[in-house]
N, C-alpha and C. Protein backbone atom coordinates (compact mmCIF):
# COMPACT_ATOMS: atom_id res chain seq x y z
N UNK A 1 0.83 -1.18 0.00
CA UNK A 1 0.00 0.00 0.00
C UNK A 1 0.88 1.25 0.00
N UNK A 2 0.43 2.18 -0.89
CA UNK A 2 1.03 3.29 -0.80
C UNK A 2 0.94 4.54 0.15
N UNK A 3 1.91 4.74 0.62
CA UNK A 3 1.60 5.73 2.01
C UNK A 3 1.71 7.75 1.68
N UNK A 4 0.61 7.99 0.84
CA UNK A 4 1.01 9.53 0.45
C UNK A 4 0.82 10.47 1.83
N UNK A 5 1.72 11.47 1.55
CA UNK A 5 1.88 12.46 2.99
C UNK A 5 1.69 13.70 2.44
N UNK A 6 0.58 14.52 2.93
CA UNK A 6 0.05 15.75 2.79
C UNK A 6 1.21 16.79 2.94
N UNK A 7 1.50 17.78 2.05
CA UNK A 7 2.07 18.98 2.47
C UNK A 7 2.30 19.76 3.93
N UNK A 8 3.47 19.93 4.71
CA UNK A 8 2.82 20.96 5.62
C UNK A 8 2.62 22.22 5.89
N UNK A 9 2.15 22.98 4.39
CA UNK A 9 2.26 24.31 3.84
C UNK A 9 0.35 24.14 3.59
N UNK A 10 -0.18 22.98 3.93
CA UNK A 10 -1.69 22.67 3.58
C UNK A 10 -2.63 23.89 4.77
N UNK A 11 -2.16 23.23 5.60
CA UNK A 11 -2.73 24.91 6.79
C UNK A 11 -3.96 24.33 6.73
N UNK A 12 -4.85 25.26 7.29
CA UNK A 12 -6.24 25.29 7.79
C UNK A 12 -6.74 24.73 6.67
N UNK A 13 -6.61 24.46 5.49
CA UNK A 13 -7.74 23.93 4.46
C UNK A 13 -6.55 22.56 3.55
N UNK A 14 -6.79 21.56 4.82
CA UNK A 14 -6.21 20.25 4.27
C UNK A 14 -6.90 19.92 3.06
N UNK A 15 -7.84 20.16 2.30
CA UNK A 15 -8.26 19.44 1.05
C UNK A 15 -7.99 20.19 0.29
N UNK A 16 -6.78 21.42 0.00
CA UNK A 16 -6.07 22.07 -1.00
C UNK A 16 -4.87 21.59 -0.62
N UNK A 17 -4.25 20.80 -1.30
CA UNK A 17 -2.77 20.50 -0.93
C UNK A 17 -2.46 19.49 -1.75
N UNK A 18 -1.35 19.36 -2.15
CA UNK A 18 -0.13 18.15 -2.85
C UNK A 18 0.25 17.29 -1.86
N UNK A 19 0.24 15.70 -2.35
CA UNK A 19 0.67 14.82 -1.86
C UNK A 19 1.56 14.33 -2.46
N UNK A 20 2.57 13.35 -1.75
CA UNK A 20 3.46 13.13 -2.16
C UNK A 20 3.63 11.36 -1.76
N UNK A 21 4.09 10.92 -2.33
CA UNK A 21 4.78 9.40 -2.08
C UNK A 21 6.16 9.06 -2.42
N UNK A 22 6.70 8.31 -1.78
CA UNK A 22 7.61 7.30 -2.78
C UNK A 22 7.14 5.94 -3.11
N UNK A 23 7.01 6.17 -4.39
CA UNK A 23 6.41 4.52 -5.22
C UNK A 23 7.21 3.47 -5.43
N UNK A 24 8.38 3.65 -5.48
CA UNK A 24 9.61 2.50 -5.68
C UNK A 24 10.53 2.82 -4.94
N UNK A 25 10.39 1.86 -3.49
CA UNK A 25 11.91 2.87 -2.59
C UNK A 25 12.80 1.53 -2.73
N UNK A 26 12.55 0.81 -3.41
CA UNK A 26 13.98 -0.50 -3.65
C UNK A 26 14.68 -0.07 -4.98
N UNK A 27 14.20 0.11 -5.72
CA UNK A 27 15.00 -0.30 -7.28
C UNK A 27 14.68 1.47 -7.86
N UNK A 28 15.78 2.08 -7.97
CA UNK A 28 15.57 3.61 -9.03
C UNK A 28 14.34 4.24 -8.40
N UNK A 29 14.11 4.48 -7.26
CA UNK A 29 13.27 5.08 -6.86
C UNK A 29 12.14 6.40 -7.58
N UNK A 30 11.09 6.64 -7.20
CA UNK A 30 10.51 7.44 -8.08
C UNK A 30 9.60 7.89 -7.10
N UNK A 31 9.17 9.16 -7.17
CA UNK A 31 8.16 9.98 -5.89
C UNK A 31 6.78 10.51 -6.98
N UNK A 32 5.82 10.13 -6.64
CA UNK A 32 4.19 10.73 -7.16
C UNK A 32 3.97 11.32 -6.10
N UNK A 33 3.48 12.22 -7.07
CA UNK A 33 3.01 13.67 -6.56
C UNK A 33 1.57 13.81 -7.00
N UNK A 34 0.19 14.16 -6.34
CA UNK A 34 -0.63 14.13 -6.87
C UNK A 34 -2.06 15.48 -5.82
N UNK A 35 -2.75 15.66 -6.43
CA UNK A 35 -3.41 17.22 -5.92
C UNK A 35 -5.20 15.31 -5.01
N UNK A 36 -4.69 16.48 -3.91
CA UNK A 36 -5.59 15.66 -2.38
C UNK A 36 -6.73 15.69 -2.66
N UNK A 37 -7.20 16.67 -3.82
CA UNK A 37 -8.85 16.64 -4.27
C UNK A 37 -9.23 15.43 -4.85
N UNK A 38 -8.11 15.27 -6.16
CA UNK A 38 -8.24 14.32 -7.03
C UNK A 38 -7.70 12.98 -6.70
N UNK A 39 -7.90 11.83 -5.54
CA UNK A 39 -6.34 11.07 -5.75
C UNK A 39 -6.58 9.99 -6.29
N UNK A 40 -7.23 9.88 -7.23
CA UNK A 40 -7.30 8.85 -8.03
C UNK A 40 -7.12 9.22 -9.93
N UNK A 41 -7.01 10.85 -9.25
CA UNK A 41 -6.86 11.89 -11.14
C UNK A 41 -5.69 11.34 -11.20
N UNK A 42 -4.54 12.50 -11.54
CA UNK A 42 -3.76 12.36 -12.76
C UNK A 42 -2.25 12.74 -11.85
N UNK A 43 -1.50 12.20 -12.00
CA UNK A 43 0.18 12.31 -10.92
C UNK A 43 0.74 12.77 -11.59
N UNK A 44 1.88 13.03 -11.43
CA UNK A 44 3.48 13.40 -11.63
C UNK A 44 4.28 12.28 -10.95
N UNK A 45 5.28 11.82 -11.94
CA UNK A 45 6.03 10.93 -11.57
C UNK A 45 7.44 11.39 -11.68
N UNK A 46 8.30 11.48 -10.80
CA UNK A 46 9.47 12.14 -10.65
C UNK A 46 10.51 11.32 -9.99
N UNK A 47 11.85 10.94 -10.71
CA UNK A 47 12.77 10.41 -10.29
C UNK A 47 13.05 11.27 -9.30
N UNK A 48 13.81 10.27 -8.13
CA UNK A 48 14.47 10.89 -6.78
C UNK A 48 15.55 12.25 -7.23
N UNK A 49 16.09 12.36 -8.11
CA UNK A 49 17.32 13.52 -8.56
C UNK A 49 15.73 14.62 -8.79
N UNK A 50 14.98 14.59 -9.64
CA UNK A 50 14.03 15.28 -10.15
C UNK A 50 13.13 16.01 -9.05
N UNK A 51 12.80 15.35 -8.13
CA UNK A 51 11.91 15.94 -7.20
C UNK A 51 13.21 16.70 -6.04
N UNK A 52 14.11 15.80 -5.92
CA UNK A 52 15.27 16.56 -4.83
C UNK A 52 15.32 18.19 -5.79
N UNK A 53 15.57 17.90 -6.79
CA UNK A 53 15.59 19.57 -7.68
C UNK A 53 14.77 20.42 -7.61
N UNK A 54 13.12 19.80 -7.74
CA UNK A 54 12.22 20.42 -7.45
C UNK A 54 12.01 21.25 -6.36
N UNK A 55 12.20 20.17 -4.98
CA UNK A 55 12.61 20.85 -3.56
C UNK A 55 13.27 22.09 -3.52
N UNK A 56 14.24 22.17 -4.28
CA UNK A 56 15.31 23.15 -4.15
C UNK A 56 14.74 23.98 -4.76
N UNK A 57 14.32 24.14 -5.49
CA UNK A 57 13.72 24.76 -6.73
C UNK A 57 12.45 26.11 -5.43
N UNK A 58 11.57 25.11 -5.19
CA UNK A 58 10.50 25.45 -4.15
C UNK A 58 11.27 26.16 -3.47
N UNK A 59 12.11 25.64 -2.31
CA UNK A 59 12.89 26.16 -1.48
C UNK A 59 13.01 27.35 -1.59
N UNK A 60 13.61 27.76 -2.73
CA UNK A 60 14.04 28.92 -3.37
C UNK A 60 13.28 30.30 -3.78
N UNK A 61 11.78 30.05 -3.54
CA UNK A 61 10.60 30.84 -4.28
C UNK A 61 10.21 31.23 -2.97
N UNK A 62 10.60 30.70 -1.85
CA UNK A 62 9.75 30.87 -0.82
C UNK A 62 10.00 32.24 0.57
């Protein structure tokens, strides 16, 4: 089972927020990302280098 973890930038209105997982933590790992309204819509699939960038990326805007 997949264990997604809510943002903690979600604040007072938990059903606006990005979730996140790791889907493959043995082999080339990969993190889905997916919006808490929809979680059965549509993901983002991001290698571990890709989302660590992203982070930084965020980090950076904030």
């Amino acid at each position: 089972m997949t264990h997604w973890r809510k943002s903690s930038h979600s604040g007072s209105q938990p059903e606006n927020c990005v979730e996140c997982a790791l889907l493959s933590p043995y082999h080339d790992p990969v993190v889905g990302v997916r919006d808490s309204k929809a979680p059965d819509g549509p993901r983002l699939v991001l290698t571990a280098e890709a989302w660590r960038e992203l982070l930084v990326q965020l980090k950076r805007e904030l």
